[in-house]
Protein backbone atom coordinates (compact mmCIF):
# COMPACT_ATOMS: atom_id res chain seq x y z
CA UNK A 1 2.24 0.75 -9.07
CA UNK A 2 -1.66 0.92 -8.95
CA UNK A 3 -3.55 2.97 -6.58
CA UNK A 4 -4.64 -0.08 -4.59
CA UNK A 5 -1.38 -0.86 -4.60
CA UNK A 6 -0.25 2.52 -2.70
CA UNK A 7 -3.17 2.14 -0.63
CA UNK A 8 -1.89 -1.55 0.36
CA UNK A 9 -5.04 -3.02 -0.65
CA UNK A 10 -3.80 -4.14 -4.47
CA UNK A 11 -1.70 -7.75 -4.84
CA UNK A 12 -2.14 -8.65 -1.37
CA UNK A 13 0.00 -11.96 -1.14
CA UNK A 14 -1.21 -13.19 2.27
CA UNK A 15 -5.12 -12.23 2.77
CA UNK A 16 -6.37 -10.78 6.30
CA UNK A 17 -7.68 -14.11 7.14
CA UNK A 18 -4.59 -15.35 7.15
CA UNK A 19 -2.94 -12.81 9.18
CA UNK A 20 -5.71 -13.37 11.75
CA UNK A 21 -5.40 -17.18 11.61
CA UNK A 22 -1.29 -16.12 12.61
CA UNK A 23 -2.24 -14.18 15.58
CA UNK A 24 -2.58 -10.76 14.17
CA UNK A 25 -2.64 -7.56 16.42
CA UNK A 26 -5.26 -5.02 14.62
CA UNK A 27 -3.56 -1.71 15.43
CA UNK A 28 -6.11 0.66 14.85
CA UNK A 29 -4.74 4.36 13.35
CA UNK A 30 -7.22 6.99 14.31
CA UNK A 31 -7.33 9.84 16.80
CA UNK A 32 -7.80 8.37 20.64
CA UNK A 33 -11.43 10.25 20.02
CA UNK A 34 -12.82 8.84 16.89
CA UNK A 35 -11.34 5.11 18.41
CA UNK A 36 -13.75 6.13 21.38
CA UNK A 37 -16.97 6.39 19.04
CA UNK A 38 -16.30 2.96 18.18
CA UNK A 39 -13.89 -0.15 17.43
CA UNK A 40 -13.09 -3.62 16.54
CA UNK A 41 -13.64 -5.38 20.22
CA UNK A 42 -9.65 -6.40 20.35
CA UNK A 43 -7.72 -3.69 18.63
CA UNK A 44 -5.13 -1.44 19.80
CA UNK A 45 -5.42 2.31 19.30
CA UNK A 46 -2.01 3.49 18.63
CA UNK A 47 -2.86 6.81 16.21
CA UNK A 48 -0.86 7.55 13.29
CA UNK A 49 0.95 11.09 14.37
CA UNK A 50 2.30 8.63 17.19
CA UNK A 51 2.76 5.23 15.50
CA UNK A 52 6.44 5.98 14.37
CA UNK A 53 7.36 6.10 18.02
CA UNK A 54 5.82 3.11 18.89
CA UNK A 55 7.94 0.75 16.11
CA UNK A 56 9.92 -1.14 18.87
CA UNK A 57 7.03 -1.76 20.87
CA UNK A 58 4.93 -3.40 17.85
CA UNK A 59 8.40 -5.03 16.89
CA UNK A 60 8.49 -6.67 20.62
CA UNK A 61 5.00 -8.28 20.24
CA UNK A 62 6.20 -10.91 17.68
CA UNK A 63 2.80 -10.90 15.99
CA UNK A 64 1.54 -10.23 12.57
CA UNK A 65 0.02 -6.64 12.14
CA UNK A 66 -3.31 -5.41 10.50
CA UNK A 67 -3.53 -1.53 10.24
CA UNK A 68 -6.75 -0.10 10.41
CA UNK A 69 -8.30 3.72 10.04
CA UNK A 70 -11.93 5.39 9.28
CA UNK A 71 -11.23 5.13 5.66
CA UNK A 72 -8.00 3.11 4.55
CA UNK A 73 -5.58 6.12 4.03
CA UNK A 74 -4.02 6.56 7.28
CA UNK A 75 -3.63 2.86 7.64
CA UNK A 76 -2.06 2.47 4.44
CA UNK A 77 0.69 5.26 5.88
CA UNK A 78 1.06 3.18 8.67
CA UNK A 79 1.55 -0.15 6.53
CA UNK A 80 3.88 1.52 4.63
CA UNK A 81 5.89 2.84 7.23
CA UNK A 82 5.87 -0.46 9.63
CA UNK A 83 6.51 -2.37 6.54
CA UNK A 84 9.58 0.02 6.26
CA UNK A 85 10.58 -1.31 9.44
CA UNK A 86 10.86 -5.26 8.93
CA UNK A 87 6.86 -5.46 10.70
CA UNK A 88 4.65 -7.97 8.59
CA UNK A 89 1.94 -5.91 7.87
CA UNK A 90 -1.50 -5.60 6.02
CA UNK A 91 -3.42 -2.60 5.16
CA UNK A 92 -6.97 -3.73 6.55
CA UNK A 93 -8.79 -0.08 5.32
CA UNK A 94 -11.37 0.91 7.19
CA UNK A 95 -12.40 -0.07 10.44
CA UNK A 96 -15.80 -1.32 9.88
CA UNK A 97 -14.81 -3.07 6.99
CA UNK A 98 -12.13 -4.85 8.03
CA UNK A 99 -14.47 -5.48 10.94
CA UNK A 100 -17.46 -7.40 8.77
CA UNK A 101 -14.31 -9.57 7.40
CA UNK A 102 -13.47 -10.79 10.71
């Protein structure tokens, strides 16, 4: 395993377009303070020390999931752990990134 690949952003079978083309719910990882300073216009902040209580709610919205963070490492914790539990997930990296792919 690469280190894109334990960053999720190596061998990506389904691309973020096609997650968003399937609905998907951008779940952005950072602190409720650096979401504040800015966002993509429709994501959720749900921040990684908190995400792992959240699972059943993320479950319950039937959606594909892209994770996002300031720099691609907390989302790729997140990934990794929602992936863990049965959520279809991508690793979108950082927010403004993931943002200009949109």
């Amino acid at each position: 395993m690469g280190l894109l690949d334990m960053l999720g952003l190596g061998g990506k079978s389904e691309s973020i377009k096609d997650f968003v083309t399937k609905g998907a719910v951008i779940i952005d990882v950072r602190t409720i303070g650096e979401f504040r300073e800015g966002h993509i216009k429709s994501s959720k902040n749900i921040p990684l020390d908190t995400i792992s209580g959240k699972v059943n709610d993320i479950k319950k919205l039937d959606k594909p999931v892209i994770v996002c963070c300031r720099s691609g490492m907390r989302s790729a914790q997140a990934a990794s752990m929602l992936k863990s539990a049965g959520i279809n997930v991508i690793n979108g990296g950082g927010w403004q990134s993931l943002e200009s792919k949109l």
